[in-house]
C-alpha atoms as a PDB file:
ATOM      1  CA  UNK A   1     -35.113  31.948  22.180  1.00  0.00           C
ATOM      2  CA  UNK A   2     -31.459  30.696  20.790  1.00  0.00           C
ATOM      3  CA  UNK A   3     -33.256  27.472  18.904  1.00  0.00           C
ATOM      4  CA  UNK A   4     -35.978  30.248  17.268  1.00  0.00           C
ATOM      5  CA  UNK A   5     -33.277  32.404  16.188  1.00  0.00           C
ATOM      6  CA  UNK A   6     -31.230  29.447  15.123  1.00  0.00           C
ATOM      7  CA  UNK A   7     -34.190  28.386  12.966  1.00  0.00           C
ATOM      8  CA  UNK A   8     -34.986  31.717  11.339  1.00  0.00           C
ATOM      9  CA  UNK A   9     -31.473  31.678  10.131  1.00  0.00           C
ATOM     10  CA  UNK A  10     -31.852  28.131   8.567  1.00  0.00           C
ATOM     11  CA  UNK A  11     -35.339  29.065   6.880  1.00  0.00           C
ATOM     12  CA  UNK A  12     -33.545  32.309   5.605  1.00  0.00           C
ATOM     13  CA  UNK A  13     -30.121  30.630   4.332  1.00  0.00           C
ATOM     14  CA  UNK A  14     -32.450  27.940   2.445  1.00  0.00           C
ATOM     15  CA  UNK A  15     -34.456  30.619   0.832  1.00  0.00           C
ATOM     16  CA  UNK A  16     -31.680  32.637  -0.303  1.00  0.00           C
ATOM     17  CA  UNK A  17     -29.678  29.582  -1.788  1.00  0.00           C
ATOM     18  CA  UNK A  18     -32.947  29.067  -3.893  1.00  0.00           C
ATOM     19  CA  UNK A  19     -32.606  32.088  -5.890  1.00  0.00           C
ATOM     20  CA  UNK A  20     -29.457  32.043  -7.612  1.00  0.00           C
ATOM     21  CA  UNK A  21     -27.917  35.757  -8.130  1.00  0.00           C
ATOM     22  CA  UNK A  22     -27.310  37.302 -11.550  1.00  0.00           C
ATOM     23  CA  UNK A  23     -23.280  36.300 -12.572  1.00  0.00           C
ATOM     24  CA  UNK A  24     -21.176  39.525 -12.192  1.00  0.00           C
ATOM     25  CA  UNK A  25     -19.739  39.279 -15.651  1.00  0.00           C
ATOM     26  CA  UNK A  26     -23.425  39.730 -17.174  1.00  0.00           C
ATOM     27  CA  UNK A  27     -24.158  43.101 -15.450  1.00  0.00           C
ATOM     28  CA  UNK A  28     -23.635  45.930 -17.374  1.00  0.00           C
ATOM     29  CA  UNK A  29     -24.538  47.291 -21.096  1.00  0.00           C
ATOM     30  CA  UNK A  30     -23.903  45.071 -23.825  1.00  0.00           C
ATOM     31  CA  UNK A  31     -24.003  45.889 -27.854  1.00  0.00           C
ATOM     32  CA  UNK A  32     -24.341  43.148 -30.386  1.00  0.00           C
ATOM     33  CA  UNK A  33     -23.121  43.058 -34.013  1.00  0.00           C
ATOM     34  CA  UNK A  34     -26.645  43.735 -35.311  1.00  0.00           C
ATOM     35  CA  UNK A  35     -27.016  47.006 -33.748  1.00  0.00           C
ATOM     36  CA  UNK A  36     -28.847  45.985 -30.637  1.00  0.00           C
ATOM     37  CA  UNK A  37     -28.349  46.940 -27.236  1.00  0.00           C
ATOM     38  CA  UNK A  38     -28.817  45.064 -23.459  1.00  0.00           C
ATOM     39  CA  UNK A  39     -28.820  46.996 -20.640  1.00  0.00           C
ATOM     40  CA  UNK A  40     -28.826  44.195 -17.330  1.00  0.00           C
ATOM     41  CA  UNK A  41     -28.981  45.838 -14.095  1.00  0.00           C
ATOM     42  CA  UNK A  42     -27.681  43.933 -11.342  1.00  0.00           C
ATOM     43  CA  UNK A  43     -31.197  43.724  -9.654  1.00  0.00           C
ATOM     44  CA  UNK A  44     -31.941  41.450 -12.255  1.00  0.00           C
ATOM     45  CA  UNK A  45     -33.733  43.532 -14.441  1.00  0.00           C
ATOM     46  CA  UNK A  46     -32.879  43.817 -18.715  1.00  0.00           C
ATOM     47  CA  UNK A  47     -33.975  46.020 -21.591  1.00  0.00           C
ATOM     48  CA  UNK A  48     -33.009  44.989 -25.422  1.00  0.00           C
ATOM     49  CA  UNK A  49     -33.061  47.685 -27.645  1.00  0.00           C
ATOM     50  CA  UNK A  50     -32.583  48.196 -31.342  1.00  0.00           C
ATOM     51  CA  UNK A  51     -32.900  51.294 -33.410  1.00  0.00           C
ATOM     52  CA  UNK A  52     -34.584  53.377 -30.083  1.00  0.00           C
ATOM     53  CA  UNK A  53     -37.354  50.557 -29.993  1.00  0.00           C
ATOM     54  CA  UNK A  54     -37.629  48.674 -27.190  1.00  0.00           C
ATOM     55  CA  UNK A  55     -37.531  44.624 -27.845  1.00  0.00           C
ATOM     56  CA  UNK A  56     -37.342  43.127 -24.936  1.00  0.00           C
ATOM     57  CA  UNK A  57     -37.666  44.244 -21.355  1.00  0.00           C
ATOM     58  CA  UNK A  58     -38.234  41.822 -18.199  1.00  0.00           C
ATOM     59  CA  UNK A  59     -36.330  39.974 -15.289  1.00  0.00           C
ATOM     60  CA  UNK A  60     -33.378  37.698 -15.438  1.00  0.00           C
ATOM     61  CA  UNK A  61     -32.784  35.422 -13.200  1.00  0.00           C
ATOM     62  CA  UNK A  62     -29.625  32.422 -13.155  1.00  0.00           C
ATOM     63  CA  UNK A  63     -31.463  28.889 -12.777  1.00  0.00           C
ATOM     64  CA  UNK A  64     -29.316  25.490 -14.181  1.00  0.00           C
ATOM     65  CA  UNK A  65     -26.803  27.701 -15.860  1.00  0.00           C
ATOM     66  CA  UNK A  66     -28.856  29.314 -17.829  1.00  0.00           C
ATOM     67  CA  UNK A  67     -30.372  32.739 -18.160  1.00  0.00           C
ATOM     68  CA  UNK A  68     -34.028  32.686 -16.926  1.00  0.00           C
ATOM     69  CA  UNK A  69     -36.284  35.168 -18.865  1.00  0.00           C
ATOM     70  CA  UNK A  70     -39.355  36.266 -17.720  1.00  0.00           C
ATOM     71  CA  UNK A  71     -40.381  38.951 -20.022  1.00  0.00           C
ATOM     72  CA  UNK A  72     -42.659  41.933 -18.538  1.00  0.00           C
ATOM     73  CA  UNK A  73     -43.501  43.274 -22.396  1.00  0.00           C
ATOM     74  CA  UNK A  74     -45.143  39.990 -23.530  1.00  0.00           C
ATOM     75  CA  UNK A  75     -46.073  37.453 -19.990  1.00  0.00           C
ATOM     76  CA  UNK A  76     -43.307  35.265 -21.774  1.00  0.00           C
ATOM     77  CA  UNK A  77     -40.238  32.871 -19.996  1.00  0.00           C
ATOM     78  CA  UNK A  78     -38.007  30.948 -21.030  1.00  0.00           C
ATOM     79  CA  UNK A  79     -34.328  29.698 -20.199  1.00  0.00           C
ATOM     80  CA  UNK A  80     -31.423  30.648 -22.618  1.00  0.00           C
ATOM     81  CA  UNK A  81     -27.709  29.151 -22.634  1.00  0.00           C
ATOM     82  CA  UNK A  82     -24.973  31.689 -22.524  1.00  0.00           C
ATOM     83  CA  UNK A  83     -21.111  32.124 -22.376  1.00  0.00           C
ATOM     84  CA  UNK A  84     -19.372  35.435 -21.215  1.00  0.00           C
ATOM     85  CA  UNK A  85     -15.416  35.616 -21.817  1.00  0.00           C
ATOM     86  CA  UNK A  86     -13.652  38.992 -20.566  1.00  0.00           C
ATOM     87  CA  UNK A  87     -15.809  41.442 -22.848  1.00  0.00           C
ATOM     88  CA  UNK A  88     -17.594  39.290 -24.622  1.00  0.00           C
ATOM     89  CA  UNK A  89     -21.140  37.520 -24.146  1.00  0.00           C
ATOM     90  CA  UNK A  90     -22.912  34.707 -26.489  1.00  0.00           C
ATOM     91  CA  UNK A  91     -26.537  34.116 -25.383  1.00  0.00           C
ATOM     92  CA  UNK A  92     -28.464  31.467 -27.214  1.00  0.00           C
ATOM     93  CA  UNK A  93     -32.061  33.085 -29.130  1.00  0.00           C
ATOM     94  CA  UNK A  94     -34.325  31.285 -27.863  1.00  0.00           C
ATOM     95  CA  UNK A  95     -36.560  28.715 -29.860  1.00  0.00           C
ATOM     96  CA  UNK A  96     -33.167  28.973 -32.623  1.00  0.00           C
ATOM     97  CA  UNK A  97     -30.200  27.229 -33.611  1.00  0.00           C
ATOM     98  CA  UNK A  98     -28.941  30.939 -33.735  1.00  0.00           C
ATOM     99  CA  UNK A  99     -27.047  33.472 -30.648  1.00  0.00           C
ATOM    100  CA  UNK A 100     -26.392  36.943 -30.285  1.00  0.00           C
ATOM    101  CA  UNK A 101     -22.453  37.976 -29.769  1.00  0.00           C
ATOM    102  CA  UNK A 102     -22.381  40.500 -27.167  1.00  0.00           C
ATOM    103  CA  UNK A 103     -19.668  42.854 -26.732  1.00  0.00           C
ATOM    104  CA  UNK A 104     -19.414  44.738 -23.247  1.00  0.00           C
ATOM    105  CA  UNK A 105     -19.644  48.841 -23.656  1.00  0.00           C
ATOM    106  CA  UNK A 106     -20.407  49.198 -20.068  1.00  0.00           C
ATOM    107  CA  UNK A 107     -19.836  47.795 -16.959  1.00  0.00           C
ATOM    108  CA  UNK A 108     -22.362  47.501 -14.686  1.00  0.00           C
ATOM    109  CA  UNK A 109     -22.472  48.221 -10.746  1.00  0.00           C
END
């Protein structure tokens, strides 16, 4: 019974170190310069909005240090490079030599 419940707990550790949570400094609402809005919730789900259109909505996930999108609104993924400072956030567009500057409104929980 002990070695079973010993290797339950090794199968379970391995499977949660596989899925690398969201960073705590990316939760919350975010507003760029353009006029868009992210809302990330810390279940890993994100909305981008701009002018009370939805642009983006889908999971995020942390994989390599990136930000692993797998959109919901178009069956898209792809992996974007960010930076957050204390209220600030720059995440790479992806296919672009261009980012979006974030600024925190909200913090998320």
């Amino acid at each position: 019974m002990r070695k079973l419940i010993t290797v339950s707990l090794l199968l379970m550790s391995v499977a949660l170190q596989s899925q690398e949570q969201i960073p705590f400094d990316v939760i919350g609402v975010w507003q760029s310069q353009e006029g868009e809005f992210v809302d990330i919730k810390s279940t890993g789900t994100f909305v981008r909005i701009k002018n009370k259109q939805i642009q983006a909505k889908g999971i995020v996930e942390l994989k390599d240090n990136q930000l692993y999108i797998k959109r919901t609104d178009s069956n898209t993924e792809y992996s974007l490079c960010f930076f957050t400072g204390p209220s600030t956030m720059v995440v790479c567009k992806p296919e672009s030599t261009e980012a979006w500057l974030f600024h925190k409104i909200e913090v998320g929980l």
